[in-house]
PDB file of N, CA and C in Angstrom:
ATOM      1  N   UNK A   1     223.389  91.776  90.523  1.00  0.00           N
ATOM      2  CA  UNK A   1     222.196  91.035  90.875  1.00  0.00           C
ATOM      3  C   UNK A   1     222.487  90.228  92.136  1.00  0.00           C
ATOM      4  N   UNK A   2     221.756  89.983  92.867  1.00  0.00           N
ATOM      5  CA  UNK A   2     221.811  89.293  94.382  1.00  0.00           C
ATOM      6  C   UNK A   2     221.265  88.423  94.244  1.00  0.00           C
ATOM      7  N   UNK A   3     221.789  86.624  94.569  1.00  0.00           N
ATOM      8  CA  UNK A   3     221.116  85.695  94.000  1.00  0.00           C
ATOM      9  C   UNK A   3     220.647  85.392  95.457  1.00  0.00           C
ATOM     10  N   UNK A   4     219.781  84.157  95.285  1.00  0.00           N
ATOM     11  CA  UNK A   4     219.106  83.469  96.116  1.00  0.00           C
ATOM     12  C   UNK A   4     219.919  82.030  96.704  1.00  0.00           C
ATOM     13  N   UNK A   5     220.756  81.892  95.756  1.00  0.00           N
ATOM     14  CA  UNK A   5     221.549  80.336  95.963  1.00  0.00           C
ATOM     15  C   UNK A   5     220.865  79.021  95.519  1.00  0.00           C
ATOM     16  N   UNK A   6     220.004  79.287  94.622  1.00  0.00           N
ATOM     17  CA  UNK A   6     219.404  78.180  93.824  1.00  0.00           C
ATOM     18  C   UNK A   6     219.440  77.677  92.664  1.00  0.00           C
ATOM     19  N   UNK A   7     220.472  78.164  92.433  1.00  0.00           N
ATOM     20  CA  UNK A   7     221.315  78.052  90.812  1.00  0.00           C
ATOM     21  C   UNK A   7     221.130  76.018  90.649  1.00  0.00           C
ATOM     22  N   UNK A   8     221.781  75.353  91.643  1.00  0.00           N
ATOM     23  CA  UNK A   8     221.621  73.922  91.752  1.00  0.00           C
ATOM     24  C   UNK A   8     220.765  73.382  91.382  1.00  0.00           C
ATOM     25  N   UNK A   9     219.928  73.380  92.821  1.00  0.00           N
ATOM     26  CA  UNK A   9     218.499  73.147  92.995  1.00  0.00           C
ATOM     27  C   UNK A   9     217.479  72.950  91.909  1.00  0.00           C
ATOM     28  N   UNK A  10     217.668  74.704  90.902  1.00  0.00           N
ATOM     29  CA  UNK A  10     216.972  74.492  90.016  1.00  0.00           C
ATOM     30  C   UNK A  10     217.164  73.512  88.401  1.00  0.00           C
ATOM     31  N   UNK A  11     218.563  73.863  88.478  1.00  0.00           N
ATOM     32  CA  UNK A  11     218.838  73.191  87.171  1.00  0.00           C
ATOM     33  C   UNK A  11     220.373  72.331  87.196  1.00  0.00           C
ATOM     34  N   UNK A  12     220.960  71.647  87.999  1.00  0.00           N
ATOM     35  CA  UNK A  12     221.729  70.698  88.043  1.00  0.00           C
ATOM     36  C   UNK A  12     221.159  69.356  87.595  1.00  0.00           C
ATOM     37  N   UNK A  13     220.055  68.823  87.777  1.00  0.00           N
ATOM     38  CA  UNK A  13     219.527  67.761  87.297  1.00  0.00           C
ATOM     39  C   UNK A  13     218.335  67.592  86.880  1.00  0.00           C
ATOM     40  N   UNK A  14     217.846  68.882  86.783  1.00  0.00           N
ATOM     41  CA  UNK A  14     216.318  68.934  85.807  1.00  0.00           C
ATOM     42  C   UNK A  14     216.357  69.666  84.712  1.00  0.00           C
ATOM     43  N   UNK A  15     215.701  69.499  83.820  1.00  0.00           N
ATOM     44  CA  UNK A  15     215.480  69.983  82.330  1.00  0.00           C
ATOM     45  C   UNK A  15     214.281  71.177  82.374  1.00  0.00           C
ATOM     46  N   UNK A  16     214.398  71.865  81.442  1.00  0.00           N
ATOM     47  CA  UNK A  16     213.300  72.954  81.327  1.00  0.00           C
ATOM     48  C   UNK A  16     213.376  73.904  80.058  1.00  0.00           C
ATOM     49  N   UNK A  17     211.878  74.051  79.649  1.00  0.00           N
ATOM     50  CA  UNK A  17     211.901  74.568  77.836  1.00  0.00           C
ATOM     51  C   UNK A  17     211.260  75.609  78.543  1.00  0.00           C
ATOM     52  N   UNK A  18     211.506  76.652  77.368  1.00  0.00           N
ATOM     53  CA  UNK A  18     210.601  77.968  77.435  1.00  0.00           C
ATOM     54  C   UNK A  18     209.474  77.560  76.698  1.00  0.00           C
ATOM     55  N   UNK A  19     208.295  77.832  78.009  1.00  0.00           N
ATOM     56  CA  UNK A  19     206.744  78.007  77.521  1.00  0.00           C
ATOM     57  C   UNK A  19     206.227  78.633  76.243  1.00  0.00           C
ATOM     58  N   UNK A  20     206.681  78.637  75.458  1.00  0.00           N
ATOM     59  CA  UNK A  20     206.264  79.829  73.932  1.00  0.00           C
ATOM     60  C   UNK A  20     205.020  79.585  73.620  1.00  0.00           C
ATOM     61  N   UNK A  21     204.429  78.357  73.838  1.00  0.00           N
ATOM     62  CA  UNK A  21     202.967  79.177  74.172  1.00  0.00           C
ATOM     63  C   UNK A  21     202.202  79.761  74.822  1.00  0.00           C
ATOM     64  N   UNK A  22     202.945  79.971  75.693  1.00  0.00           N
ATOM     65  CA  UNK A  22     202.593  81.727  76.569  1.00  0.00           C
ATOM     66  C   UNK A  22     202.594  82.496  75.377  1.00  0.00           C
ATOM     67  N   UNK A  23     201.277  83.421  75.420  1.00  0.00           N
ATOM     68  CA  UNK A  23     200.830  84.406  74.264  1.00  0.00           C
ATOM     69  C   UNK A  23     199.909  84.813  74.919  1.00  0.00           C
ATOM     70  N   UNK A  24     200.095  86.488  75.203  1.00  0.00           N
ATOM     71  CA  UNK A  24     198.643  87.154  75.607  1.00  0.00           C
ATOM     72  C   UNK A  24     198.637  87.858  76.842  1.00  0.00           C
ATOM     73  N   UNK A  25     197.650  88.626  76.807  1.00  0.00           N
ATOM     74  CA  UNK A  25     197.525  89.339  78.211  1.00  0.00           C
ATOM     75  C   UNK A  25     196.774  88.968  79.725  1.00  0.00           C
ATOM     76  N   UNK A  26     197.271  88.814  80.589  1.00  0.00           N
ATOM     77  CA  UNK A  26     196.940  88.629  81.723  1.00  0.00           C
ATOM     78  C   UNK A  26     196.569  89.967  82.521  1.00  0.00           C
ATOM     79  N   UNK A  27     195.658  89.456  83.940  1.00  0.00           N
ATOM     80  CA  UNK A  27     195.576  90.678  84.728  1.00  0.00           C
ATOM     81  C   UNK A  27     195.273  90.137  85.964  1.00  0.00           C
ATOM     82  N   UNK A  28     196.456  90.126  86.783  1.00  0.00           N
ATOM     83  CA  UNK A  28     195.721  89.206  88.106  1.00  0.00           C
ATOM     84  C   UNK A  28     196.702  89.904  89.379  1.00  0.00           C
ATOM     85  N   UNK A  29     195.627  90.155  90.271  1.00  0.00           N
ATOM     86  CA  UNK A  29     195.921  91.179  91.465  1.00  0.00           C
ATOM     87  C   UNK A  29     196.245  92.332  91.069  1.00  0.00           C
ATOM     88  N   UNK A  30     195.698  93.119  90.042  1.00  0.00           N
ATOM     89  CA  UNK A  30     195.649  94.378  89.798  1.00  0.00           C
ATOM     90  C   UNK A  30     197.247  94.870  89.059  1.00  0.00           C
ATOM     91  N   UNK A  31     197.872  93.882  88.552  1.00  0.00           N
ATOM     92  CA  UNK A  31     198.752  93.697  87.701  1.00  0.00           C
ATOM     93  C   UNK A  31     198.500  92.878  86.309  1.00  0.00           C
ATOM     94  N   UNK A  32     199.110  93.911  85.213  1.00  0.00           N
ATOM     95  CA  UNK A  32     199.179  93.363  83.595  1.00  0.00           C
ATOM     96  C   UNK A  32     199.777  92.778  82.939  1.00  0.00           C
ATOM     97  N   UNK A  33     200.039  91.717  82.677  1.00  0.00           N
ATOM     98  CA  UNK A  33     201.267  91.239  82.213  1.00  0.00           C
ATOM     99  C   UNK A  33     201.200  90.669  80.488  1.00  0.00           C
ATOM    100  N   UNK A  34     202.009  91.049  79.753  1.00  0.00           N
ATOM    101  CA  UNK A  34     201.985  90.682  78.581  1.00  0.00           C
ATOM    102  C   UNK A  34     202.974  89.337  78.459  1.00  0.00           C
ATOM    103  N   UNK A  35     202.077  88.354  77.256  1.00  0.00           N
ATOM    104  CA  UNK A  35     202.976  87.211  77.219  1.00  0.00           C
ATOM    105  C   UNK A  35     203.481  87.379  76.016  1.00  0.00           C
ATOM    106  N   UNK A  36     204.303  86.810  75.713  1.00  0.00           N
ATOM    107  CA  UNK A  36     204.669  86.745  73.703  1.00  0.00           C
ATOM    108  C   UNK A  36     205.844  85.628  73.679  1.00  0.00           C
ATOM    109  N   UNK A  37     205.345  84.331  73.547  1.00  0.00           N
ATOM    110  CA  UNK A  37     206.049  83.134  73.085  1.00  0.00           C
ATOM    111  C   UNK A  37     206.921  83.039  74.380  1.00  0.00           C
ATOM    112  N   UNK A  38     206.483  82.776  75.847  1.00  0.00           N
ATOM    113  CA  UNK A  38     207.061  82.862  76.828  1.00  0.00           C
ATOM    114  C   UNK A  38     208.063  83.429  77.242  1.00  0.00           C
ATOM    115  N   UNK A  39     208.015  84.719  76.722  1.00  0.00           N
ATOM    116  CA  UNK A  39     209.111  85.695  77.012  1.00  0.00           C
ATOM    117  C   UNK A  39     207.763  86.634  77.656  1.00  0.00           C
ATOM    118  N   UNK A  40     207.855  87.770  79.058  1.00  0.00           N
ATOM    119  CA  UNK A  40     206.369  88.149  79.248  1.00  0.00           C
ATOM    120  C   UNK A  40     207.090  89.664  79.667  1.00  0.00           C
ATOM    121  N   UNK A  41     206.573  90.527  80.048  1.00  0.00           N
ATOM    122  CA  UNK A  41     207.199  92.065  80.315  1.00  0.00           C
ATOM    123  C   UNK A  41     205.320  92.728  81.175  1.00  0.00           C
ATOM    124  N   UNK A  42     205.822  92.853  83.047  1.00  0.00           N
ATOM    125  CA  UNK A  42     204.906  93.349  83.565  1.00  0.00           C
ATOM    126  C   UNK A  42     204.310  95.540  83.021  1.00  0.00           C
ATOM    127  N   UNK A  43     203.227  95.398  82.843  1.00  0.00           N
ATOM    128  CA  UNK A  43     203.507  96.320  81.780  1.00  0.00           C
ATOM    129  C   UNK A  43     202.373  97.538  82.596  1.00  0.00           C
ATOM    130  N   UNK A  44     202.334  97.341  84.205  1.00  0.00           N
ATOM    131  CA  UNK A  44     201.404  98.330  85.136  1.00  0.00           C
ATOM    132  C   UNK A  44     202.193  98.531  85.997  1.00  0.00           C
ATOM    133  N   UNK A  45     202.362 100.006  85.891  1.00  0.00           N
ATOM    134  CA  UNK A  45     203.402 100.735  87.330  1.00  0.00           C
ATOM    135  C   UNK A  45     202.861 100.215  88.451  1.00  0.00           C
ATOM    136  N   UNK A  46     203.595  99.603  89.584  1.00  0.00           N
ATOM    137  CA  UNK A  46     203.698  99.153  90.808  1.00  0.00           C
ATOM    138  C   UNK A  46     203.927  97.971  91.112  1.00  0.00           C
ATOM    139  N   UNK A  47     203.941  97.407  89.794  1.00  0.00           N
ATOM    140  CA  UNK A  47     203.854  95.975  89.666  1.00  0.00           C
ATOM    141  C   UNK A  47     205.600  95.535  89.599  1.00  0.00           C
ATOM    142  N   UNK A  48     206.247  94.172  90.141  1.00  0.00           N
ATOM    143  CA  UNK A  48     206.950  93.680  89.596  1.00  0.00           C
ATOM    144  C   UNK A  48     206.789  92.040  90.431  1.00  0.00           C
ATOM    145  N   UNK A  49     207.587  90.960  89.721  1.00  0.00           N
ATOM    146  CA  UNK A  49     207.531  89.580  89.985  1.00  0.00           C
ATOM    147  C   UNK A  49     209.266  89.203  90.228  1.00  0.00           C
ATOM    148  N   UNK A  50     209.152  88.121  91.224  1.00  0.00           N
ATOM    149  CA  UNK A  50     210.509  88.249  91.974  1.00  0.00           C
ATOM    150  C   UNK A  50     210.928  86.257  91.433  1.00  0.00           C
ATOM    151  N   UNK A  51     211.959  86.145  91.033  1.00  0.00           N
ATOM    152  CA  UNK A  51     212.503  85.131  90.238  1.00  0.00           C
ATOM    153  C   UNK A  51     213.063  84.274  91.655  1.00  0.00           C
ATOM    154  N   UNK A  52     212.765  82.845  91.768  1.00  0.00           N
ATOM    155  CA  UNK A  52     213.720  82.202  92.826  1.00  0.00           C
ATOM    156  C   UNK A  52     214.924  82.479  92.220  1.00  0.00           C
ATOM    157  N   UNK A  53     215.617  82.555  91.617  1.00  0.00           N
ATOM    158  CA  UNK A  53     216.880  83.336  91.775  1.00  0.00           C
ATOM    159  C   UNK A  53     217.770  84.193  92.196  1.00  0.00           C
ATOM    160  N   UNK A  54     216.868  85.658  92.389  1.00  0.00           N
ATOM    161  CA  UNK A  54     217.426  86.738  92.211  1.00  0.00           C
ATOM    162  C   UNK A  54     216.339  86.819  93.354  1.00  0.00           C
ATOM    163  N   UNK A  55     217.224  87.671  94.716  1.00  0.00           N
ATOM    164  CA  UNK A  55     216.395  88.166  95.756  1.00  0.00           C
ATOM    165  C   UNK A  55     216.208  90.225  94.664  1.00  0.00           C
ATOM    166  N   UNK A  56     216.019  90.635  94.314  1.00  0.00           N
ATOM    167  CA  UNK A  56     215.993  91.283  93.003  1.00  0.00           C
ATOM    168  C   UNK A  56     214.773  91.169  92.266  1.00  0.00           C
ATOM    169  N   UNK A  57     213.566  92.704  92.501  1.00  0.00           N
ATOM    170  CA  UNK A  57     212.367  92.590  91.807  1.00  0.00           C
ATOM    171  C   UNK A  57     212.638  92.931  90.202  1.00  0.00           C
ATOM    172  N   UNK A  58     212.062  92.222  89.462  1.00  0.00           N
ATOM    173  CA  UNK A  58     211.861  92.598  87.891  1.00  0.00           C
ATOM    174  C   UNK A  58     210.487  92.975  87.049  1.00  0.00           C
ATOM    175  N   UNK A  59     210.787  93.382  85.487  1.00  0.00           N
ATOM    176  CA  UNK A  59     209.362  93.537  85.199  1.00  0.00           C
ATOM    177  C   UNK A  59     209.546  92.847  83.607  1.00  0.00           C
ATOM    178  N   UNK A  60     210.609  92.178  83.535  1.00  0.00           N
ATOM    179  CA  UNK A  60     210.411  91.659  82.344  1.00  0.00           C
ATOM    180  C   UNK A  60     211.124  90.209  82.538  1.00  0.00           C
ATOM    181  N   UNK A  61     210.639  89.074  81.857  1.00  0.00           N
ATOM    182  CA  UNK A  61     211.272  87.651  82.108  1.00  0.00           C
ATOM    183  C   UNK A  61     211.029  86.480  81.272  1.00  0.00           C
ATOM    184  N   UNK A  62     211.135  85.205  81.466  1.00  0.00           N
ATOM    185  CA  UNK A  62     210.876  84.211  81.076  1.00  0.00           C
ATOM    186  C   UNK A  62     210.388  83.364  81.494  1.00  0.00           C
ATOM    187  N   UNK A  63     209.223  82.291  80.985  1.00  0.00           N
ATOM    188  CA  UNK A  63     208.265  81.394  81.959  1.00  0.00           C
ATOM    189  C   UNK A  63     208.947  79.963  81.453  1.00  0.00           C
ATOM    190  N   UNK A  64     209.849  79.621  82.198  1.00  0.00           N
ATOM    191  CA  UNK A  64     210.335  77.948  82.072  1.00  0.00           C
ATOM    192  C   UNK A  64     209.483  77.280  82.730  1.00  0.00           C
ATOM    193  N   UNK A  65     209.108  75.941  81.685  1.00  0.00           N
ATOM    194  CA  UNK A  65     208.350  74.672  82.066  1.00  0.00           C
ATOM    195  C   UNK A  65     209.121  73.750  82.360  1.00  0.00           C
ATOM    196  N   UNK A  66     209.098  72.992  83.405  1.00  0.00           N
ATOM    197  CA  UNK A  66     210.129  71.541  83.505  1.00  0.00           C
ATOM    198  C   UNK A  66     209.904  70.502  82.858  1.00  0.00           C
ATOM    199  N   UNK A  67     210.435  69.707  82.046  1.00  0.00           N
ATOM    200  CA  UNK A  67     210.597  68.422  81.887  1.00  0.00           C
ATOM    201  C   UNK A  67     210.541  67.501  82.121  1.00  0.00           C
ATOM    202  N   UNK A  68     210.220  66.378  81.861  1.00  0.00           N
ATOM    203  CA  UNK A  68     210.936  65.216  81.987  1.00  0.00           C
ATOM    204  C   UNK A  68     212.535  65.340  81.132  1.00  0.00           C
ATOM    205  N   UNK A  69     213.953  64.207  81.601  1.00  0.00           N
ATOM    206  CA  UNK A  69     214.841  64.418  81.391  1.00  0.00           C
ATOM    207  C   UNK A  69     215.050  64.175  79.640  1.00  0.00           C
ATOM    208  N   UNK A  70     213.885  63.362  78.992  1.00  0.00           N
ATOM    209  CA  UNK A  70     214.170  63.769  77.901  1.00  0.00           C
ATOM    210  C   UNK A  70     213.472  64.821  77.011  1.00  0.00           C
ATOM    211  N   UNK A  71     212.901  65.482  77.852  1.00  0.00           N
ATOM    212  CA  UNK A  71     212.067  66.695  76.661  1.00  0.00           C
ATOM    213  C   UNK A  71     210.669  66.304  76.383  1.00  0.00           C
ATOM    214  N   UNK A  72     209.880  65.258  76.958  1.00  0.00           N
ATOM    215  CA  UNK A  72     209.060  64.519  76.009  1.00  0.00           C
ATOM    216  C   UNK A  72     207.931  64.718  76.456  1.00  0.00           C
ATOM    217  N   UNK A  73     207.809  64.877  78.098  1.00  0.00           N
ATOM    218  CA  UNK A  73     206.410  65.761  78.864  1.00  0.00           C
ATOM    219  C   UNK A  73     207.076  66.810  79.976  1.00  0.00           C
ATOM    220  N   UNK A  74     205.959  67.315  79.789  1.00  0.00           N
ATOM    221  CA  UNK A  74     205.833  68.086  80.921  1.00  0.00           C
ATOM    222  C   UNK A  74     205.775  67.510  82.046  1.00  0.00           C
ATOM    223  N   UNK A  75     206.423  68.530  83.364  1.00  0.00           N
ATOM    224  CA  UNK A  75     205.913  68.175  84.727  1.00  0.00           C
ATOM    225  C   UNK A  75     204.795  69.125  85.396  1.00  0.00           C
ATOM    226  N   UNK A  76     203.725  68.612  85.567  1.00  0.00           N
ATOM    227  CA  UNK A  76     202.501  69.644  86.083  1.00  0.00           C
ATOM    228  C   UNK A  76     202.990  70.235  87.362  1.00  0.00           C
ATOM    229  N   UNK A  77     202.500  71.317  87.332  1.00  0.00           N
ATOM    230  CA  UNK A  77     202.852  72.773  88.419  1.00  0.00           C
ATOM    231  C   UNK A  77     204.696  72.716  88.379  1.00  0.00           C
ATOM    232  N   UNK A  78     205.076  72.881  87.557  1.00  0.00           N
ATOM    233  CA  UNK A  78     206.390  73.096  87.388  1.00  0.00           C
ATOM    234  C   UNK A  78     207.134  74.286  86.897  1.00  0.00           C
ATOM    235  N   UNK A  79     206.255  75.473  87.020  1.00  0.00           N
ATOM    236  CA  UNK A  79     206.466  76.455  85.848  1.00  0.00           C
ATOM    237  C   UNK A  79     207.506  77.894  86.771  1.00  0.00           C
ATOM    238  N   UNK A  80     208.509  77.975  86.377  1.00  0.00           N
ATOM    239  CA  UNK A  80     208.711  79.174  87.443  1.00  0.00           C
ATOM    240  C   UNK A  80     209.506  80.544  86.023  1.00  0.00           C
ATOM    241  N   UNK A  81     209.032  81.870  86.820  1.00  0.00           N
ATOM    242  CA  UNK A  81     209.802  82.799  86.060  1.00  0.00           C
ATOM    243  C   UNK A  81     211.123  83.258  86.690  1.00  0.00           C
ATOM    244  N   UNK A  82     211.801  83.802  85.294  1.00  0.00           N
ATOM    245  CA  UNK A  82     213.298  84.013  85.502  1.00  0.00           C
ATOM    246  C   UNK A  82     213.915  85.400  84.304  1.00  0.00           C
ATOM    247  N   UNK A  83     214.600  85.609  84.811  1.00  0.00           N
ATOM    248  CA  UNK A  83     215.338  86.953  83.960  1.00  0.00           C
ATOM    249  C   UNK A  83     215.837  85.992  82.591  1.00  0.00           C
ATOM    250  N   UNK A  84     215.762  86.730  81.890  1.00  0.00           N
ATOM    251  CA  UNK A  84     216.773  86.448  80.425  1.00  0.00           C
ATOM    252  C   UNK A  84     218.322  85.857  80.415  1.00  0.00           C
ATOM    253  N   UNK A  85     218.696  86.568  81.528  1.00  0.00           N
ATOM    254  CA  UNK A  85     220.160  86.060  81.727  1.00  0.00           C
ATOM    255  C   UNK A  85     220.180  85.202  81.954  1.00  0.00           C
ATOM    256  N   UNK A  86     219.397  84.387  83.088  1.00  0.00           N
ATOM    257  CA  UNK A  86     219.290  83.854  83.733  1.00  0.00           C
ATOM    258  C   UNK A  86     218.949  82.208  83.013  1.00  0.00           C
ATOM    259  N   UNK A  87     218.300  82.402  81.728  1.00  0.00           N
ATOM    260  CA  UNK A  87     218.100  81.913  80.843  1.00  0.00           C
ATOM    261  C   UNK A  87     218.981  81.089  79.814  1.00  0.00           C
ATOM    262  N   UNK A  88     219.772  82.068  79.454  1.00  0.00           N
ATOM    263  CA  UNK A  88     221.318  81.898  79.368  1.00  0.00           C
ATOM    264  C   UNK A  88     222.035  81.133  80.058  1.00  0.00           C
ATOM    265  N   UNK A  89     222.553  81.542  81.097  1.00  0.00           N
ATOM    266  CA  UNK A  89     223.427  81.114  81.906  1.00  0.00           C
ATOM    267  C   UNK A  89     222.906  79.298  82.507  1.00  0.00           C
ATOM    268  N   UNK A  90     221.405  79.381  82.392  1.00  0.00           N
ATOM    269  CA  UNK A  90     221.239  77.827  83.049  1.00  0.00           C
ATOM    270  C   UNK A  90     221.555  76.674  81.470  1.00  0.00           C
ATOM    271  N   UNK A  91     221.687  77.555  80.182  1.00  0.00           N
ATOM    272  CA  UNK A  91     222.150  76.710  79.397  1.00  0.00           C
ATOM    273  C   UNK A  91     223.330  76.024  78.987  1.00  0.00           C
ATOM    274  N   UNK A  92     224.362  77.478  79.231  1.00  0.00           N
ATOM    275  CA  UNK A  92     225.471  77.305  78.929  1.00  0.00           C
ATOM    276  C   UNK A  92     226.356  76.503  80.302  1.00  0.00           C
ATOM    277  N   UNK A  93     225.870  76.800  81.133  1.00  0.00           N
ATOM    278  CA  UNK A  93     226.342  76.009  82.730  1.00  0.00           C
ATOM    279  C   UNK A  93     225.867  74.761  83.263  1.00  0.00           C
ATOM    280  N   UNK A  94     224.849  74.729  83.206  1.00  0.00           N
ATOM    281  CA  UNK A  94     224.084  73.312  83.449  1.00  0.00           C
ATOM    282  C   UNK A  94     223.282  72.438  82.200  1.00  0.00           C
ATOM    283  N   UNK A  95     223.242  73.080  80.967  1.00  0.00           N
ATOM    284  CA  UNK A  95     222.212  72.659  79.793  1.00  0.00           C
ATOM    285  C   UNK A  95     221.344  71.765  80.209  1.00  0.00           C
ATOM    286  N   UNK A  96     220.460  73.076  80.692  1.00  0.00           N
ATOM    287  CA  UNK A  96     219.448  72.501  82.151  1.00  0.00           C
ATOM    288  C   UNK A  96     218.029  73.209  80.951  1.00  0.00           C
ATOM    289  N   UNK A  97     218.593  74.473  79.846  1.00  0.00           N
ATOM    290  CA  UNK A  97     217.355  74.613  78.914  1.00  0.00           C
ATOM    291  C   UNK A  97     217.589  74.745  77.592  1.00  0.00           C
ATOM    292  N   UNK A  98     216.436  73.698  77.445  1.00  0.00           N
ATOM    293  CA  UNK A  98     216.240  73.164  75.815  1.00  0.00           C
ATOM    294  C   UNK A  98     215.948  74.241  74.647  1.00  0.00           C
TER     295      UNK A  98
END
């Protein structure tokens, strides 16, 4: 995978939960996307969504919401997608997700 170099940036000092109420189907710019407890999988050939992470197109991911540092609100327009691994790795390295 080819990163972007925002491993920091994103989660050295901010917090972030998976959206799980993401549920459902979307369709926007002629792309489908299925949600299911903020885990989502683009599900129309031609389609894929590109993670600030990974200069690397995908079709399946995760919708992290940011935090406040204790878990307790949300930050509005804070929402970005990311690979599964990616998911992982910002826990076990930064326990940057809840």
């Amino acid at each position: 995978m080819s990163t972007t170099g925002r491993w920091q940036e994103l989660f050295e000092h901010r917090k972030w939960r998976v959206l799980e109420e993401a549920s459902g189907t979307v369709v926007q710019d002629g792309a489908q996307v299925a949600f299911r407890r903020g885990k989502f999988e683009v599900v129309t050939g031609g389609h894929a969504y590109a993670s600030p992470l990974s200069t690397n197109l995908a079709l399946r991911g995760v919708v992290l919401q940011e935090t406040d540092p204790d878990g307790a609100h949300d930050i509005a327009g804070s929402r970005i997608a990311v690979g599964q691994p990616a998911v992982k790795a910002a826990r076990e390295q930064f326990q940057a997700v809840w």
